[in-house]
Protein backbone atom coordinates (compact mmCIF):
# COMPACT_ATOMS: atom_id res chain seq x y z
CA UNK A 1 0.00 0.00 0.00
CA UNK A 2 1.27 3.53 -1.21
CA UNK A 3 2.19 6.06 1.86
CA UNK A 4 -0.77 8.43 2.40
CA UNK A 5 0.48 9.95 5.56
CA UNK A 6 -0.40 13.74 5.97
CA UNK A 7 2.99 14.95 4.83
CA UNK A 8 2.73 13.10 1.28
CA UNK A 9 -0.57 14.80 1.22
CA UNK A 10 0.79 17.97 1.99
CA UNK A 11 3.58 17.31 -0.96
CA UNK A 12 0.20 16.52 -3.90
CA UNK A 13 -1.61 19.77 -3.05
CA UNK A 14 1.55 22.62 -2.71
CA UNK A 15 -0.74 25.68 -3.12
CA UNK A 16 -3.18 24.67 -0.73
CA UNK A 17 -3.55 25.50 2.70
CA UNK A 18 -1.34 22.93 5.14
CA UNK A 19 -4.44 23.97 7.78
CA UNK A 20 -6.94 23.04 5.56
CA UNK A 21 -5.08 19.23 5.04
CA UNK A 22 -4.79 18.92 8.46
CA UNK A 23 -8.07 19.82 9.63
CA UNK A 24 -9.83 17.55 6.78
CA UNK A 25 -7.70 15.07 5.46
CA UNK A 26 -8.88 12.58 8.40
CA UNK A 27 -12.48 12.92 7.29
CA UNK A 28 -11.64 11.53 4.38
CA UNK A 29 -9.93 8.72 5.20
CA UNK A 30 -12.23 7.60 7.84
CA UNK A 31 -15.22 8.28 5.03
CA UNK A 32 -13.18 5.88 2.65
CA UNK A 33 -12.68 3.38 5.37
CA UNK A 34 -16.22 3.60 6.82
CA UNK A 35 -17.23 2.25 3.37
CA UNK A 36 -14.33 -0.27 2.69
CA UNK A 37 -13.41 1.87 -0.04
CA UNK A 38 -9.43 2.86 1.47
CA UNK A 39 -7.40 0.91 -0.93
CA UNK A 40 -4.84 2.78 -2.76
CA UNK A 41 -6.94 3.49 -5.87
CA UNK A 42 -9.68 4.51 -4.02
CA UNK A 43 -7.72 6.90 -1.90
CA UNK A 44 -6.12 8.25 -5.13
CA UNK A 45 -9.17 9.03 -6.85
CA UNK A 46 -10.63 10.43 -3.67
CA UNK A 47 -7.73 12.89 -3.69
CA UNK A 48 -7.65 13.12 -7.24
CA UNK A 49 -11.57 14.36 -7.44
CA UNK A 50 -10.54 16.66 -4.36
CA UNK A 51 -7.84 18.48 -6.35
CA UNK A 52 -9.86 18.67 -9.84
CA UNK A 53 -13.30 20.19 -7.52
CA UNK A 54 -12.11 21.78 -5.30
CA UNK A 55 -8.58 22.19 -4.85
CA UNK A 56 -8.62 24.17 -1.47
CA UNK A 57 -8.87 20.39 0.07
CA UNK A 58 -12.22 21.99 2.03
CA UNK A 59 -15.55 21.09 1.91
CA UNK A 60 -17.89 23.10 -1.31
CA UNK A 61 -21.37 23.64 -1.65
CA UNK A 62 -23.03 21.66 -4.43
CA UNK A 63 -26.00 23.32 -4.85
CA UNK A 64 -28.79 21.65 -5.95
């Protein structure tokens, strides 16, 4: 399994806030796991779809 410790995560998203990792980087993880999705695909997507949406690695409205 790849290393997705918070300081490779960090290293992925360089222009975004290291506060903003570290205050919401767990929630994803435990999301993934709750739902026996946290392989390392599933984890890379996750972050991939978090960089391509969002970026700021924080939580966006959808609106419906």
């Amino acid at each position: 399994m790849a290393n997705f410790d918070i300081q490779n995560v960090k290293k992925m998203f360089p222009s975004v806030s290291a506060k903003n990792i570290d205050k919401y980087y767990k929630f994803v993880l435990d999301a993934l796991k709750e739902f026996g999705i946290d392989d390392t695909d599933m984890i890379l997507v996750a972050l991939a779809t978090i960089r391509a949406e969002s970026e700021g690695f924080a939580p966006i409205s959808e609106c419906v």
